[in-house]
C-alpha atoms as a PDB file:
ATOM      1  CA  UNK A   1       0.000   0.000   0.000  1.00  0.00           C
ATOM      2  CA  UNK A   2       1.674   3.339  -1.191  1.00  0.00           C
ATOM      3  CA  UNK A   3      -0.649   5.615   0.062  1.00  0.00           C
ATOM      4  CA  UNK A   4      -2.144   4.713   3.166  1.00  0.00           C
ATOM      5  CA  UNK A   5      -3.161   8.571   4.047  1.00  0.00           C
ATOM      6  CA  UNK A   6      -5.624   8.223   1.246  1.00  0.00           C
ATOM      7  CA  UNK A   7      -7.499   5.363   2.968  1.00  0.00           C
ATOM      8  CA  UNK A   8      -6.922   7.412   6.743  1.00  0.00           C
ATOM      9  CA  UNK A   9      -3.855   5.278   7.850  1.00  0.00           C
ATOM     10  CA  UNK A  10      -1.209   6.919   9.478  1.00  0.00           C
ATOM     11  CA  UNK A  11       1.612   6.573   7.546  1.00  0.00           C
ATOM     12  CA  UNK A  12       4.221   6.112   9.970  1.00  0.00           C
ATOM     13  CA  UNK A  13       2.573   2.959  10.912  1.00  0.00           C
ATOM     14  CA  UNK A  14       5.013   0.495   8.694  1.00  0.00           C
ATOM     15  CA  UNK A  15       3.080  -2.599   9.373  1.00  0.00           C
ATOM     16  CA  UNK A  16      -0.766  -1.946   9.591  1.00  0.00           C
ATOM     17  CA  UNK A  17      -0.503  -1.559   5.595  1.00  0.00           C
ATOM     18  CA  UNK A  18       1.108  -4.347   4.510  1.00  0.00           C
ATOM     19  CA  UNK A  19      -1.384  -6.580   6.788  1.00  0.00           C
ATOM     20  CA  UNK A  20      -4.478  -4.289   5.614  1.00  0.00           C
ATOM     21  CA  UNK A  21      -3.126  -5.872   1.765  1.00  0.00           C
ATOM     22  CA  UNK A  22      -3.103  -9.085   3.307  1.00  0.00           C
ATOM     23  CA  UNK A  23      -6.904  -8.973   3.964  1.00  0.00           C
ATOM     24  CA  UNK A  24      -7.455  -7.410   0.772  1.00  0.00           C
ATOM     25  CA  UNK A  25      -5.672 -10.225  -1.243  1.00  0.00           C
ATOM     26  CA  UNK A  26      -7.785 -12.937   1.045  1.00  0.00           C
ATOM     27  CA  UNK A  27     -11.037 -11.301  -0.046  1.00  0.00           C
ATOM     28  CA  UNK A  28     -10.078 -10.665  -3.470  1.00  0.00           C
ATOM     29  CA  UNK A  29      -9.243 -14.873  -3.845  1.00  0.00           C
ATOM     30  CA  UNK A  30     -12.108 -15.745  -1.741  1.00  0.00           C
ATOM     31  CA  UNK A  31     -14.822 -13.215  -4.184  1.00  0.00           C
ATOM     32  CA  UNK A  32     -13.747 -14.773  -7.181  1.00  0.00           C
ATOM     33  CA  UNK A  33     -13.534 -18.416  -6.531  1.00  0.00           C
ATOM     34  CA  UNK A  34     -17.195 -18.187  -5.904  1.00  0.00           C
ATOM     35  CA  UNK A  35     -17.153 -18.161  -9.755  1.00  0.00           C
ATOM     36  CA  UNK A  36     -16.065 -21.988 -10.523  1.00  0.00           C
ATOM     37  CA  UNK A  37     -17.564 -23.118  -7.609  1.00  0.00           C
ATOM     38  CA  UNK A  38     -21.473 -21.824  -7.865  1.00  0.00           C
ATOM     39  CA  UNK A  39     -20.899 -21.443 -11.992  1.00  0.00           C
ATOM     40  CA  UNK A  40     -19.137 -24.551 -13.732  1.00  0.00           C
ATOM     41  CA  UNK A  41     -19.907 -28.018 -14.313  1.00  0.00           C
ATOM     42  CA  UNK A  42     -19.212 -30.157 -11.317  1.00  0.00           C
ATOM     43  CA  UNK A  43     -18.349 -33.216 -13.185  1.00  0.00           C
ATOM     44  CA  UNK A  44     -18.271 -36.500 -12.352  1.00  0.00           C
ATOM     45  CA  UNK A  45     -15.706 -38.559 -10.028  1.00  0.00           C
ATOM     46  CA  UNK A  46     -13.530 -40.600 -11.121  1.00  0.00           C
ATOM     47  CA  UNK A  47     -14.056 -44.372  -9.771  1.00  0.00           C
ATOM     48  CA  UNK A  48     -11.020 -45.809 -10.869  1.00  0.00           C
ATOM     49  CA  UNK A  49      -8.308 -46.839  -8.703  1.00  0.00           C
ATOM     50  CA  UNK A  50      -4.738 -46.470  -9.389  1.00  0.00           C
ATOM     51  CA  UNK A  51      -2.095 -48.889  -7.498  1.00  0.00           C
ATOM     52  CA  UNK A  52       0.689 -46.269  -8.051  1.00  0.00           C
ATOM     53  CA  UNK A  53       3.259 -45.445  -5.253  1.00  0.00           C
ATOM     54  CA  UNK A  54       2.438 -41.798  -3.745  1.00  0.00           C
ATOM     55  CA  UNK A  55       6.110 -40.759  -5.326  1.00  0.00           C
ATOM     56  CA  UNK A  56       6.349 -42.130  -8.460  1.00  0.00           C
ATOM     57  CA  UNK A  57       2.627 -42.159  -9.465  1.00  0.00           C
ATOM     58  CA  UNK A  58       2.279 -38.884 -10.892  1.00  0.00           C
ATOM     59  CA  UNK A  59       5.933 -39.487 -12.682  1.00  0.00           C
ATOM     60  CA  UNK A  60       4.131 -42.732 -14.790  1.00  0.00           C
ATOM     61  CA  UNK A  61       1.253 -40.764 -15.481  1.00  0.00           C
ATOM     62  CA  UNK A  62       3.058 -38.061 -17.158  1.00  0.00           C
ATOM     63  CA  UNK A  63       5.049 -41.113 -19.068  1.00  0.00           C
ATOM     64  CA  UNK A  64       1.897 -42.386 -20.037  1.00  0.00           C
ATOM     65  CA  UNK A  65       0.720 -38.904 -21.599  1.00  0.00           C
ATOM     66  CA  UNK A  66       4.115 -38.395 -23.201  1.00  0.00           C
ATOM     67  CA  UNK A  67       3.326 -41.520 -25.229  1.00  0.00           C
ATOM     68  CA  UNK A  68       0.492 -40.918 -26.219  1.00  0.00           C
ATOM     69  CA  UNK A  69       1.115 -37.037 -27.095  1.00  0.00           C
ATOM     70  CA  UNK A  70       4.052 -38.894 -29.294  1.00  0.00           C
ATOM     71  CA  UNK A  71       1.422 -40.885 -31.536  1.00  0.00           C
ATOM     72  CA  UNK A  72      -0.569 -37.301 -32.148  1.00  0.00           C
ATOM     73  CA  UNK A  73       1.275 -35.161 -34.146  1.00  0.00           C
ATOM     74  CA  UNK A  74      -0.870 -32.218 -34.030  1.00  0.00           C
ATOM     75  CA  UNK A  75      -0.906 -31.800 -30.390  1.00  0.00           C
ATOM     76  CA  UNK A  76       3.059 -32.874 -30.541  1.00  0.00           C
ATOM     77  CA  UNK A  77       3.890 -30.125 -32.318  1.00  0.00           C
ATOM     78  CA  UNK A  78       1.731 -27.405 -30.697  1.00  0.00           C
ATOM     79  CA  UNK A  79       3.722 -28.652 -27.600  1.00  0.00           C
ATOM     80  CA  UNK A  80       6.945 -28.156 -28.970  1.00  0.00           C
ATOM     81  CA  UNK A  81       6.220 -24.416 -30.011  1.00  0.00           C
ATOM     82  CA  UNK A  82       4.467 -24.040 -26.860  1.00  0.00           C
ATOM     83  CA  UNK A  83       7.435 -25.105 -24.966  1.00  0.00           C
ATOM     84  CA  UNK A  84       9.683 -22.621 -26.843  1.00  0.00           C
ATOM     85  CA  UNK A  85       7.409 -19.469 -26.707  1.00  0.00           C
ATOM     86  CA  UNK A  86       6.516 -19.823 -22.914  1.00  0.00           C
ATOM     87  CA  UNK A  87      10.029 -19.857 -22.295  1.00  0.00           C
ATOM     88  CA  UNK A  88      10.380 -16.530 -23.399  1.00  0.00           C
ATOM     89  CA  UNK A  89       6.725 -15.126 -21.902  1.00  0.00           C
ATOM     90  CA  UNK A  90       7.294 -16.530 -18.604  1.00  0.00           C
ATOM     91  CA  UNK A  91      10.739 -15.306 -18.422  1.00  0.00           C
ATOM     92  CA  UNK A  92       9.557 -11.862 -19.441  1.00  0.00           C
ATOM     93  CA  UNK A  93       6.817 -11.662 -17.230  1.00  0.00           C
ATOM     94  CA  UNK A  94       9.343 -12.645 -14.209  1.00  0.00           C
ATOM     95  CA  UNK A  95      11.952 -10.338 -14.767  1.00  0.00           C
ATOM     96  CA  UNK A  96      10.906  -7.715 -16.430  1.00  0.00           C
ATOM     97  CA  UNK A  97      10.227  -5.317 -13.067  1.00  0.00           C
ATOM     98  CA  UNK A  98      14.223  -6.594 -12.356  1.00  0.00           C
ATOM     99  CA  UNK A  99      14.791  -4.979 -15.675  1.00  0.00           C
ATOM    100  CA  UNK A 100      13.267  -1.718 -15.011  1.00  0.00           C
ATOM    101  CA  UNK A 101      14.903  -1.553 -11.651  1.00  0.00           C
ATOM    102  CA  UNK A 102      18.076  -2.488 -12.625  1.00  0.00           C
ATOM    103  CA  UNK A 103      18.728  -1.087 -16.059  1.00  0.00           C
ATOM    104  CA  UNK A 104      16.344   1.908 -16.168  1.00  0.00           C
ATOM    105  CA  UNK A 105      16.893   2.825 -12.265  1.00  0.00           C
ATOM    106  CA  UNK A 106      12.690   3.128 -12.276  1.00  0.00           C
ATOM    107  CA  UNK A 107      11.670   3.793  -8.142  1.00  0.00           C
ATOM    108  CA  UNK A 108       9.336   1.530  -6.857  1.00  0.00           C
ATOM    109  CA  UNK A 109       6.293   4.115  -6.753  1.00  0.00           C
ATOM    110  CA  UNK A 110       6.303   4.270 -10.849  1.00  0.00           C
ATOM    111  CA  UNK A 111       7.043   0.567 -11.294  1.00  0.00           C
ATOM    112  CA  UNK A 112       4.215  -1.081  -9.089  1.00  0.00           C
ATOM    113  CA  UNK A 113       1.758   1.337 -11.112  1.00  0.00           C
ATOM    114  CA  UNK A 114       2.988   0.241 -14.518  1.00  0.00           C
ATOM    115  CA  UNK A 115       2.789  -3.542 -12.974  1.00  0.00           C
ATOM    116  CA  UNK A 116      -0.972  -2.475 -12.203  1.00  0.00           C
ATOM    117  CA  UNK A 117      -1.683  -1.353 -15.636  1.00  0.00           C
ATOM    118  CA  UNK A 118       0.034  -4.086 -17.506  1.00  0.00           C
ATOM    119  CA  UNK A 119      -2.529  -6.409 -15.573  1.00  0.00           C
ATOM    120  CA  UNK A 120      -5.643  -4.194 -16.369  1.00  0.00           C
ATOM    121  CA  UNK A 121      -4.310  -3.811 -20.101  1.00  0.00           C
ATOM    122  CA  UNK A 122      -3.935  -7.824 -19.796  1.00  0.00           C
ATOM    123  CA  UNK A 123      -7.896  -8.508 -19.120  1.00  0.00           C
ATOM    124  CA  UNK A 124      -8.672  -5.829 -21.955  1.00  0.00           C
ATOM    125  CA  UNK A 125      -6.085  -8.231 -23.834  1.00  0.00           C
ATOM    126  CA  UNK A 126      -7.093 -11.095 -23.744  1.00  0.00           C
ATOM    127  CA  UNK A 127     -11.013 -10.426 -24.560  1.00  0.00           C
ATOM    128  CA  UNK A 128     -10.020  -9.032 -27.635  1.00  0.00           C
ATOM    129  CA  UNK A 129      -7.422 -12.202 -28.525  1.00  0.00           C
ATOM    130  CA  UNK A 130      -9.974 -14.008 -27.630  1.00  0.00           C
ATOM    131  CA  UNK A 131     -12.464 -12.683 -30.379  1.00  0.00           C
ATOM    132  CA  UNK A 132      -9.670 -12.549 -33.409  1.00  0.00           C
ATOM    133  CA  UNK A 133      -9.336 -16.466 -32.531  1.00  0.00           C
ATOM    134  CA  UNK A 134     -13.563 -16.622 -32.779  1.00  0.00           C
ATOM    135  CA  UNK A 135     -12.634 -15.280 -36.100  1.00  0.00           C
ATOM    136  CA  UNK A 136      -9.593 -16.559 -37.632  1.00  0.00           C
ATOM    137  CA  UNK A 137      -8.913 -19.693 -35.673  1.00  0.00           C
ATOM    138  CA  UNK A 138      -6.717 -20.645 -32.391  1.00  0.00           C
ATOM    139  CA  UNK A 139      -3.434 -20.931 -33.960  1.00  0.00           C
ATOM    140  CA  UNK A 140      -3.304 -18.350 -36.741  1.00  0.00           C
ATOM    141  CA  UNK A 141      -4.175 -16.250 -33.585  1.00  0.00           C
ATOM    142  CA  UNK A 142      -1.350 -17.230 -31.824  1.00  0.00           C
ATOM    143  CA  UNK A 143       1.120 -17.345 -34.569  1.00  0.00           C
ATOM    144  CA  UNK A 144      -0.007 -13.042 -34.650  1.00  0.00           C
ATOM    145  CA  UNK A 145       0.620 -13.320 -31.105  1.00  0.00           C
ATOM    146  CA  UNK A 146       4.005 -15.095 -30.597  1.00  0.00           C
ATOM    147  CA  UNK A 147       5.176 -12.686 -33.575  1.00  0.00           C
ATOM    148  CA  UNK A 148       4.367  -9.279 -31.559  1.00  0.00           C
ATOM    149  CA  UNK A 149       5.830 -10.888 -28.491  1.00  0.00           C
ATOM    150  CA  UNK A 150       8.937 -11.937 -31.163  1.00  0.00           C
ATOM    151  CA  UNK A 151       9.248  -8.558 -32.146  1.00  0.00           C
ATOM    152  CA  UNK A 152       8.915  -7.171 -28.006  1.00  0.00           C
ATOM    153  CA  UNK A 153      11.201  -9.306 -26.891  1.00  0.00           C
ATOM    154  CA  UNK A 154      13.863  -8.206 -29.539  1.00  0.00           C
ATOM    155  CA  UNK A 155      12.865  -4.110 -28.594  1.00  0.00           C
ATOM    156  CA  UNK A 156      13.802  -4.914 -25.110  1.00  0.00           C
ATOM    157  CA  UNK A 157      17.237  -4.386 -26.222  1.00  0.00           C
ATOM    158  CA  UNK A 158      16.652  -0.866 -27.562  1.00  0.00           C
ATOM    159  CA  UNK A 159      14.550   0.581 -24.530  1.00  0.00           C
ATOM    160  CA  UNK A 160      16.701   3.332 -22.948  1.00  0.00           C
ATOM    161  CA  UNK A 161      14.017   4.827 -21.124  1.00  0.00           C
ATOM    162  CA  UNK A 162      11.125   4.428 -18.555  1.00  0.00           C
ATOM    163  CA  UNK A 163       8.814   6.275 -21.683  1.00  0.00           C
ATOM    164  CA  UNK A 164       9.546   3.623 -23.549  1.00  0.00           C
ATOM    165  CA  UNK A 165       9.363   0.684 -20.897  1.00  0.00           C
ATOM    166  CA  UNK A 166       6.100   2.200 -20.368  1.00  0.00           C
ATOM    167  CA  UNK A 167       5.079   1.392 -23.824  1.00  0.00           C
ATOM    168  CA  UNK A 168       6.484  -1.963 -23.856  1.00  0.00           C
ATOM    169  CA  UNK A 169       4.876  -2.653 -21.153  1.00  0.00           C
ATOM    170  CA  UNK A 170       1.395  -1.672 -21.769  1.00  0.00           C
ATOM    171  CA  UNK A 171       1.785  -4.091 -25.268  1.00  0.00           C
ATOM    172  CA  UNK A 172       2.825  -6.996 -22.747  1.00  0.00           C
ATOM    173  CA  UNK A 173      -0.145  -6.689 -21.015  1.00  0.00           C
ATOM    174  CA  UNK A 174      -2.595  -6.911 -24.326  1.00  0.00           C
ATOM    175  CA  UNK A 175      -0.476  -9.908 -25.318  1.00  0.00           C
ATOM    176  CA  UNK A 176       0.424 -11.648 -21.788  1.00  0.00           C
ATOM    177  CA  UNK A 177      -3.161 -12.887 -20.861  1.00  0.00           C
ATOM    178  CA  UNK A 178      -4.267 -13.863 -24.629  1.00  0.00           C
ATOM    179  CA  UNK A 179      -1.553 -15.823 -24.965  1.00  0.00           C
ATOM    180  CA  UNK A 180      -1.866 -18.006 -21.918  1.00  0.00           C
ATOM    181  CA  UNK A 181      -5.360 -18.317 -22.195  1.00  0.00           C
ATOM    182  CA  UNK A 182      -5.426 -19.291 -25.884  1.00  0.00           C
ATOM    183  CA  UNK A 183      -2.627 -21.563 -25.598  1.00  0.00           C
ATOM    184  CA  UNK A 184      -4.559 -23.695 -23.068  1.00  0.00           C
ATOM    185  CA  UNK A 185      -7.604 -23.281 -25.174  1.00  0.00           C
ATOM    186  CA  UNK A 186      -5.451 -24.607 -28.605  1.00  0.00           C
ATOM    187  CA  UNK A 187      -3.978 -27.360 -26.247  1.00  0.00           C
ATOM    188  CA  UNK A 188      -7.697 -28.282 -25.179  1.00  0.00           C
ATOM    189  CA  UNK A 189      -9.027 -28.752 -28.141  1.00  0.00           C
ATOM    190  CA  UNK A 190      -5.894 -30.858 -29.934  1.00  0.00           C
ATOM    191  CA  UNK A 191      -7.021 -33.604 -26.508  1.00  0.00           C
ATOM    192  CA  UNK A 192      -8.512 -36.576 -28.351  1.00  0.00           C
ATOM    193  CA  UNK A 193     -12.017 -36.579 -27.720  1.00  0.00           C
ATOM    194  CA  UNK A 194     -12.393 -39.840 -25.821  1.00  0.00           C
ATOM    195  CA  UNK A 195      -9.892 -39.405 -23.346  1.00  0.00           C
ATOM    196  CA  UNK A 196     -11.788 -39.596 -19.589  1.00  0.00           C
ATOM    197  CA  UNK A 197      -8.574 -38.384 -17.404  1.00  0.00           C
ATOM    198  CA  UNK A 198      -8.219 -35.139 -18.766  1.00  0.00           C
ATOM    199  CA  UNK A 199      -6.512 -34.331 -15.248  1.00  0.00           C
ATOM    200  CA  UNK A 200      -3.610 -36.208 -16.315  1.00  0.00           C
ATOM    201  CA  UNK A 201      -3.091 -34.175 -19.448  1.00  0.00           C
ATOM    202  CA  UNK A 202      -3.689 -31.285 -18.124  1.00  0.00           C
ATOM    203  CA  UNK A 203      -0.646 -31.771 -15.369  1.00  0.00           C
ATOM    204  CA  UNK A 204       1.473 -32.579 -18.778  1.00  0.00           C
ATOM    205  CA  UNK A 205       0.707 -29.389 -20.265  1.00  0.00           C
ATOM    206  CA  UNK A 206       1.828 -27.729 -16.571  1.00  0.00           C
ATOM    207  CA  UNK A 207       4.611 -29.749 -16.539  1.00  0.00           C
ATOM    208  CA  UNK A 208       5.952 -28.654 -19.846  1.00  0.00           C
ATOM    209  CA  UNK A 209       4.660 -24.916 -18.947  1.00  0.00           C
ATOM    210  CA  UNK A 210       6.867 -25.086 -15.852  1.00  0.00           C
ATOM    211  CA  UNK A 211      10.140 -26.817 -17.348  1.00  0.00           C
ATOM    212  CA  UNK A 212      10.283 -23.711 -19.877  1.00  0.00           C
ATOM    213  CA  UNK A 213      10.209 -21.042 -16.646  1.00  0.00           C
ATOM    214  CA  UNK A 214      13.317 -23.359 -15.490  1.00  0.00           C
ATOM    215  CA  UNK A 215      14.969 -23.012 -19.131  1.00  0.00           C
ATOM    216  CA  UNK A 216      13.888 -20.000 -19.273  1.00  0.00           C
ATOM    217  CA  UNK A 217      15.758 -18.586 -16.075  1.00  0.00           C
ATOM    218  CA  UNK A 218      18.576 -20.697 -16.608  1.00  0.00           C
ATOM    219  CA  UNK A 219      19.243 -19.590 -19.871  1.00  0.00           C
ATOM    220  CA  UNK A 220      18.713 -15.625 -19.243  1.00  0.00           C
ATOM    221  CA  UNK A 221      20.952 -15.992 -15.498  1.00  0.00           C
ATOM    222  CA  UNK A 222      23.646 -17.872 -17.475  1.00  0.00           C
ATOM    223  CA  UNK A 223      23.909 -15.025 -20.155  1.00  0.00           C
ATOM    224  CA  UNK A 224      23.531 -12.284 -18.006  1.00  0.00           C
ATOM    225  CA  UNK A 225      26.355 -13.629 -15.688  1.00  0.00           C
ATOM    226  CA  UNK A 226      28.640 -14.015 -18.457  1.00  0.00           C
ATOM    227  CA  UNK A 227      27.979 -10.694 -20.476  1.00  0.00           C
ATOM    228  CA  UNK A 228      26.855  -8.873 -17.311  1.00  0.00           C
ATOM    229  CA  UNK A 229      23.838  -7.257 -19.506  1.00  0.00           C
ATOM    230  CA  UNK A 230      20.422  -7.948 -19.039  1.00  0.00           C
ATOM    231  CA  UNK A 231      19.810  -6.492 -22.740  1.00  0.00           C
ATOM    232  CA  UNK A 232      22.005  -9.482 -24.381  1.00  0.00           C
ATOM    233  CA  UNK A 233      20.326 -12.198 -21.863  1.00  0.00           C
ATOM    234  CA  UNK A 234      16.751 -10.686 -23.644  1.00  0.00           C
ATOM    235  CA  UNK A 235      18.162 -11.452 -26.806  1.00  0.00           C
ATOM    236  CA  UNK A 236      18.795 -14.774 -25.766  1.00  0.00           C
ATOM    237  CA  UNK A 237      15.138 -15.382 -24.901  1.00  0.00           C
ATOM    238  CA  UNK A 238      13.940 -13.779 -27.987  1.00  0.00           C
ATOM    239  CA  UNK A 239      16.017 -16.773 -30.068  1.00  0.00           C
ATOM    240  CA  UNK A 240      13.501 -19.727 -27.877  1.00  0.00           C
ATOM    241  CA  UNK A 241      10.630 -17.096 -29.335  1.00  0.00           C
ATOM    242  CA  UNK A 242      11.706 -17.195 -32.838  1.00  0.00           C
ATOM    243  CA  UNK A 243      11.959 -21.171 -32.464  1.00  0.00           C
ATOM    244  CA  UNK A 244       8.643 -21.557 -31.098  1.00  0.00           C
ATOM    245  CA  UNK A 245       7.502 -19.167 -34.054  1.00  0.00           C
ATOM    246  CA  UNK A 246       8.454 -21.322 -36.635  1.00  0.00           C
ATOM    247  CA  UNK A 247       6.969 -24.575 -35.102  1.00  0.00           C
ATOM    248  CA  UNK A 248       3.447 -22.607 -35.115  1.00  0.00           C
ATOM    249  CA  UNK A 249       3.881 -22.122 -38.494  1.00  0.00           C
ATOM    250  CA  UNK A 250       4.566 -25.551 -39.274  1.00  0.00           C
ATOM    251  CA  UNK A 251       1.617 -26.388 -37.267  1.00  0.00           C
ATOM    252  CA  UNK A 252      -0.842 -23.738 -39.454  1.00  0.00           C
ATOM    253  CA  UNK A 253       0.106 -25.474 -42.373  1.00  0.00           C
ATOM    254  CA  UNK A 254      -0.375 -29.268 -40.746  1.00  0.00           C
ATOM    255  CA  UNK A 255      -3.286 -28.106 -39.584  1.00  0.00           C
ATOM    256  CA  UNK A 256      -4.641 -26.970 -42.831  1.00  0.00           C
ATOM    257  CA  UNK A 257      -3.398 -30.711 -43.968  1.00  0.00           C
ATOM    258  CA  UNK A 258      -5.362 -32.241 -41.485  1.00  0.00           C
ATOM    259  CA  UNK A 259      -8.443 -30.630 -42.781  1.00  0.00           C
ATOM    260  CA  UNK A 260      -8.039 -31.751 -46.223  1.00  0.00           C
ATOM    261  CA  UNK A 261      -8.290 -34.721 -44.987  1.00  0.00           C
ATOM    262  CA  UNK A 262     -11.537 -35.609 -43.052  1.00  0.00           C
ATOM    263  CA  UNK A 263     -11.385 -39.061 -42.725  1.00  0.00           C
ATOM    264  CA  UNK A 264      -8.347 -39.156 -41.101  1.00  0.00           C
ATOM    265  CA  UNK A 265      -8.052 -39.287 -37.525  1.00  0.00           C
ATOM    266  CA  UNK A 266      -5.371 -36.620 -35.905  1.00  0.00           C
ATOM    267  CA  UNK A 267      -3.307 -40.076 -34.236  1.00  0.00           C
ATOM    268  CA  UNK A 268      -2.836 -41.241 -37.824  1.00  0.00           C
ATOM    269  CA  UNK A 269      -1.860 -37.753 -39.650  1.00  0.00           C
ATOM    270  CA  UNK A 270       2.008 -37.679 -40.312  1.00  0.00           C
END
């Protein structure tokens, strides 16, 4: 809280804030997770009963699903790209308020308000992503939006100023929450439609979400260590976005294959 005199606080009290945010946060959460649970589907339990170890359980489940994803080349490759971009977005997204701190020596004030309007920018975002895909289809969507964030990431280099981390930022946000929520939407709708533990391939597609933060981190710590500039390490991200470009591209045009060809199950198309 960085004005607590608006809300009658006294100021010098350093920790009533913070815990005031606390509450806040709690109500927020609690508010909106009325949504799924008074608004979606319950479903149905699942009766079956697995005999896996508590440990390794989840590890042969997410075996299992990496077979299978191998015999489906559609969803195979959507994973691949998806595993490249995201370890550029989620990268971004996690350092960019180092960045601004760092290289652009922004104060704290100015930086939590641009965080604030990259989020509001985000919901504005991703309703409007979500309509061009309505339109033009899931991954031509996405193969506009992976190119902007292509193009972003490479600018990051070039931004001298908090002017122009301010405009950077505001295009993250219109990009950042389309392109999470239509990736999980294009990765929904590649799931074979017969498939009862959707759980498990969901976890799969988390799984390969979280490796890329790892990779991700790795990869931008390792270069930033060794050239000492966070502008070269973005670079380095922006080469995993330009990979993960090309793959959707290759996956527009196997799509459009795929189509051509109705009788053809996706587990069969090569």
């Amino acid at each position: 809280m960085e004005k607590p005199e608006w809300f009658g606080i006294d100021p010098k009290n350093d920790s009533l804030p913070a815990r005031i945010t606390f509450i806040i946060v709690f109500v927020w959460w609690m508010g909106f997770s009325i949504i799924p649970f008074r608004l979606l589907p319950k479903g149905e339990p699942n009766p079956g009963k697995h005999n896996y170890n508590v440990l390794t359980g989840g590890f042969k489940e997410l075996i299992k699903v990496f077979q299978k994803v191998r015999t489906m080349p559609l969803l195979r490759r959507f994973l691949s790209s998806f595993f490249f971009y995201s370890v550029g977005v989620q990268t971004i997204m996690l350092v960019a308020a180092q960045f601004a701190s760092k290289e652009l020596h922004m104060p704290d004030d100015t930086l939590i308000i641009i965080i604030l309007i990259i989020y509001v920018v985000g919901v504005v975002g991703a309703a409007g992503i979500s309509k061009l895909s309505e339109k033009y289809g899931n991954v031509r969507t996405l193969v506009w939006v992976v190119g902007v964030w292509t193009i972003l990431c490479l600018s990051v280099y070039f931004i001298t100023s908090i002017p122009e981390f301010f405009v950077a930022a505001v295009i993250v946000g219109a990009v950042m929450g389309g392109v999470q929520a239509i990736s999980r939407s294009t990765y929904s709708k590649y799931l074979p439609k017969n498939i009862t533990d959707t759980a498990s391939y969901f976890s799969f597609y988390d799984v390969t979400e979280k490796s890329a933060i790892v990779v991700g981190l790795l990869c931008f710590s390792l270069v930033e260590a060794i050239s000492h500039e966070m502008r070269i390490a973005a670079l380095t991200l922006d080469l995993f976005f330009l990979v993960g470009f090309g793959l959707l591209i290759s996956l527009f045009f196997a799509e459009k294959k795929f189509k051509n060809l109705p009788t053809a199950p996706q587990a069969e198309l090569v």
